[in-house]
C-alpha atoms as a PDB file:
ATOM      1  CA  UNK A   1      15.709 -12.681  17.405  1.00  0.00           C
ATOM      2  CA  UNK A   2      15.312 -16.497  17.127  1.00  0.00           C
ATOM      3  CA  UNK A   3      16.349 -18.201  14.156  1.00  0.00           C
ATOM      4  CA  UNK A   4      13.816 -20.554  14.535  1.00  0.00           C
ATOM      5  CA  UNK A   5      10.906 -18.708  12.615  1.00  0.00           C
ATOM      6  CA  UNK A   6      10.924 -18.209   9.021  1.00  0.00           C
ATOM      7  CA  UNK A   7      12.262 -14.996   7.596  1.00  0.00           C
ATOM      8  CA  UNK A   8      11.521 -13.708   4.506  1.00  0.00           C
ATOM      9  CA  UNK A   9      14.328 -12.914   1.825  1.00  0.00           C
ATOM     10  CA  UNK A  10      14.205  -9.409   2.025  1.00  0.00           C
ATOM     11  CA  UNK A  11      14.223  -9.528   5.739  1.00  0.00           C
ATOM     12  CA  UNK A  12      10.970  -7.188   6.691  1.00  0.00           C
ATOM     13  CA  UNK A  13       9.258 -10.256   8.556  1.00  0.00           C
ATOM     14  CA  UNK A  14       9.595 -13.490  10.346  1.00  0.00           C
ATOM     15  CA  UNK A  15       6.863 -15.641  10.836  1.00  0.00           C
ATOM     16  CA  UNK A  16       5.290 -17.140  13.935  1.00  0.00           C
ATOM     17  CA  UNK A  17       1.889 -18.301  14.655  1.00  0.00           C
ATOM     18  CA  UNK A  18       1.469 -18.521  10.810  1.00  0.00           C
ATOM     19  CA  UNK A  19       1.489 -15.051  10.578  1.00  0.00           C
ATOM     20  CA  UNK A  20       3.611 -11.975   9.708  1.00  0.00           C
ATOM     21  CA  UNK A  21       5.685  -9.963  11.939  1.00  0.00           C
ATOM     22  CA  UNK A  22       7.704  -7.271  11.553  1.00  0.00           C
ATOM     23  CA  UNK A  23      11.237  -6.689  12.102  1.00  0.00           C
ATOM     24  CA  UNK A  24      13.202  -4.095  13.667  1.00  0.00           C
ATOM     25  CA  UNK A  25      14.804  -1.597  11.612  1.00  0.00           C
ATOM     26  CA  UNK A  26      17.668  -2.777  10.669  1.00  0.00           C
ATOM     27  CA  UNK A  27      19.180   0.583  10.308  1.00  0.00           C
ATOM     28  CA  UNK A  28      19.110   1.166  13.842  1.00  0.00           C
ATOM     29  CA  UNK A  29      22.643   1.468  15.686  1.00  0.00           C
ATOM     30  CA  UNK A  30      23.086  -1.340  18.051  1.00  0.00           C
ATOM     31  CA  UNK A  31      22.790   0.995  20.745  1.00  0.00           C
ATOM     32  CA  UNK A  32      19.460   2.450  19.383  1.00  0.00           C
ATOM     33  CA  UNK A  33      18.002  -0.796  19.314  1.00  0.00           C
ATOM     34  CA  UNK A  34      19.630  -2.048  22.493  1.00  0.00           C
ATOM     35  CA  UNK A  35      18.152   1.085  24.376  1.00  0.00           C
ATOM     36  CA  UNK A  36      14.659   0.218  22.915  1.00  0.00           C
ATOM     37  CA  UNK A  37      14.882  -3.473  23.531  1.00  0.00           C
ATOM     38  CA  UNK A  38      15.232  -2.267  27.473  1.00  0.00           C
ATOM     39  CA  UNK A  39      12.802   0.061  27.233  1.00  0.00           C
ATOM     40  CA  UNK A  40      10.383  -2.620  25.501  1.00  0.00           C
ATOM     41  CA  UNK A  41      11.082  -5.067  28.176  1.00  0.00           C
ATOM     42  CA  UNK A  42      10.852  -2.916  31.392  1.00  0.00           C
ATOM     43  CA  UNK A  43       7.672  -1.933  29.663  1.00  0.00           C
ATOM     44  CA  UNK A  44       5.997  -5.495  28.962  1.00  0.00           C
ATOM     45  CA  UNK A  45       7.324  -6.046  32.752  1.00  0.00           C
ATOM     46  CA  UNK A  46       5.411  -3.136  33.608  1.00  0.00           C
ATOM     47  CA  UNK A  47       2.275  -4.382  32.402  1.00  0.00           C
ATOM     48  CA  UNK A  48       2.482  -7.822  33.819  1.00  0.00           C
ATOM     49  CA  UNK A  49       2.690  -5.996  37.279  1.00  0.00           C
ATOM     50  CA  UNK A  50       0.352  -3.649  36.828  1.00  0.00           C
ATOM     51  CA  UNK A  51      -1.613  -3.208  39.961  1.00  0.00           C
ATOM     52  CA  UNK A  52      -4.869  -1.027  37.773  1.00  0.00           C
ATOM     53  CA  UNK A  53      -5.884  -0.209  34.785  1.00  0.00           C
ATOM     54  CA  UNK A  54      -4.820   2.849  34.514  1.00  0.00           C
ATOM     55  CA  UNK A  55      -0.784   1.806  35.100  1.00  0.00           C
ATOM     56  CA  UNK A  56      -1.440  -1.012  32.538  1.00  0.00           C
ATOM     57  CA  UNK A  57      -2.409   1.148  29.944  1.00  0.00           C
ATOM     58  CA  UNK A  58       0.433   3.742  30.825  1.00  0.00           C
ATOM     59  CA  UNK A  59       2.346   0.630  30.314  1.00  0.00           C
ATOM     60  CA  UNK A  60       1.095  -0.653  27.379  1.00  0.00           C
ATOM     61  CA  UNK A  61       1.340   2.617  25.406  1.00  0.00           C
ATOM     62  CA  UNK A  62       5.152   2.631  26.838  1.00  0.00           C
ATOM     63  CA  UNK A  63       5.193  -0.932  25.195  1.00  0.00           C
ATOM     64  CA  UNK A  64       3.911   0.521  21.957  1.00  0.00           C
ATOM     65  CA  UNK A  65       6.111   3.404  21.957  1.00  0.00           C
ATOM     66  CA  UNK A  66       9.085   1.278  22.134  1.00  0.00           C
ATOM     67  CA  UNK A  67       8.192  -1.084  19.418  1.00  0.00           C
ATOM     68  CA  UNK A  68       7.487   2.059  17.265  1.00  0.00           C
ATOM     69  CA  UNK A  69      11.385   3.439  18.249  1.00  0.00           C
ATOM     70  CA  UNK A  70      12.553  -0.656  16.949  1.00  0.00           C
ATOM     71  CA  UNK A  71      10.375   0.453  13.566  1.00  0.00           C
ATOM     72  CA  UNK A  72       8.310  -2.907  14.414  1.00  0.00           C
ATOM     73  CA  UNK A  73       4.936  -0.574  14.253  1.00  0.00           C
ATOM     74  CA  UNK A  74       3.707   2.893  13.014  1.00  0.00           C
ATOM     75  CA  UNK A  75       5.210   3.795   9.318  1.00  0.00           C
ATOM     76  CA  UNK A  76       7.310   1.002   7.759  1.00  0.00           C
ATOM     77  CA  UNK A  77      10.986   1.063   7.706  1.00  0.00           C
ATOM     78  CA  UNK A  78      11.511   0.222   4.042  1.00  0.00           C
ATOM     79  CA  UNK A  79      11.248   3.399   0.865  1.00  0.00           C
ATOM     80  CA  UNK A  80      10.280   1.023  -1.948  1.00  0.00           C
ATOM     81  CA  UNK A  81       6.799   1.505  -1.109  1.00  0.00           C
ATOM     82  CA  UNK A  82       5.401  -1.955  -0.689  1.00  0.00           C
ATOM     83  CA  UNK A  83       2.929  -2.223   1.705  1.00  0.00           C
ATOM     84  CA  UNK A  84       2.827  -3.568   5.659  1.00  0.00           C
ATOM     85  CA  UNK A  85       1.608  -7.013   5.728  1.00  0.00           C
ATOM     86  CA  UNK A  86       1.596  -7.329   9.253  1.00  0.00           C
ATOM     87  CA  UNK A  87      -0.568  -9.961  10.829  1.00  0.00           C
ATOM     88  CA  UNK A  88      -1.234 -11.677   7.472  1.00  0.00           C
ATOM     89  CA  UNK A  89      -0.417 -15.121   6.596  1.00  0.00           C
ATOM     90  CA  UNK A  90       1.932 -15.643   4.658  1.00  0.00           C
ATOM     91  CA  UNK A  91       0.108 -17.451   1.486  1.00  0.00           C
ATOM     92  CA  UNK A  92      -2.381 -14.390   1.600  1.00  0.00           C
ATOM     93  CA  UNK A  93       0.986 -11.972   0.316  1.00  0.00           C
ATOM     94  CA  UNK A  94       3.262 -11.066  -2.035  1.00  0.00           C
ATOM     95  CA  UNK A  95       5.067 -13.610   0.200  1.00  0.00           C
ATOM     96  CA  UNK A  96       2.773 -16.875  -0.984  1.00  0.00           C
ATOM     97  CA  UNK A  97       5.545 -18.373  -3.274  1.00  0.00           C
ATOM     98  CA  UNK A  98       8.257 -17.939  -1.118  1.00  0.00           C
ATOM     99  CA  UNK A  99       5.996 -19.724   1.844  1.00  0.00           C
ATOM    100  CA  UNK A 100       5.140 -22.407  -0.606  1.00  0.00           C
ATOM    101  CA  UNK A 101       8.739 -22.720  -1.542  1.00  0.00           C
ATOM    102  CA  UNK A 102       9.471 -23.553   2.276  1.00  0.00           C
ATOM    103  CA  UNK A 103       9.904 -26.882   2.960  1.00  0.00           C
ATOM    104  CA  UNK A 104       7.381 -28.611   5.439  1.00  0.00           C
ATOM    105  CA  UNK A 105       9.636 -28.641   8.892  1.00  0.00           C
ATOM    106  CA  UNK A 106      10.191 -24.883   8.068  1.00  0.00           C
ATOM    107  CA  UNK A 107       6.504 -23.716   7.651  1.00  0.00           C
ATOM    108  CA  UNK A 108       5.765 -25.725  10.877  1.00  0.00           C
ATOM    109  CA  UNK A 109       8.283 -23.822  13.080  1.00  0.00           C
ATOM    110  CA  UNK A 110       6.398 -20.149  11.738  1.00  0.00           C
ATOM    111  CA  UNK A 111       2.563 -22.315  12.115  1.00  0.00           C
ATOM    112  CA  UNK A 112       2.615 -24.767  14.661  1.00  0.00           C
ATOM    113  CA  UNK A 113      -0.491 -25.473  13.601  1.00  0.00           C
ATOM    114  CA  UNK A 114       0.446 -27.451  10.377  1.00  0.00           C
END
């Protein structure tokens, strides 16, 4: 993963388009996530070629199943029960002080739009 989006200290998320994203599990063996990371790829390839809708949506649920198998969607990764804030902004989460902590040039490169 680029180092060029925000992460947050206790490494669940990185930020990009001012918004939360998960990250893989970071329990996952290298070779786990290497074999997803293929999988996730020939499946977003798979969609882009798609010649129906019926292949793209066999692809896309390929494309889901691998980001499930990187712990990126579906249950969380983490035990200490906090809750997914996928898709949020930042300053709407428990995250808001860290994000306001951030210096300018480092909230631009996880919101462009700023």
């Amino acid at each position: 993963m680029s180092t060029d989006y925000p992460e947050t200290p206790d490494g669940r998320y990185f930020v990009a388009k001012g918004r939360l994203w998960r990250k893989s599990d970071p329990r996952l063996s290298e070779e786990e996530r290497q074999a997803a990371v293929d999988d996730l790829m020939d499946a977003r390839r798979a969609v882009r070629d798609a010649p129906d809708d019926e292949t793209k949506r066999a692809a896309r649920n390929r494309v889901d199943a691998a980001k499930r198998r990187l712990g990126e969607r579906g249950p969380v990764w983490w035990d200490d029960g906090a809750p997914d804030e996928t898709r949020k902004a930042p300053w709407n989460t428990a995250y808001a002080e860290w994000w306001s902590a951030l210096s300018e040039e480092q909230k631009a490169k996880g919101d462009p739009r700023r």
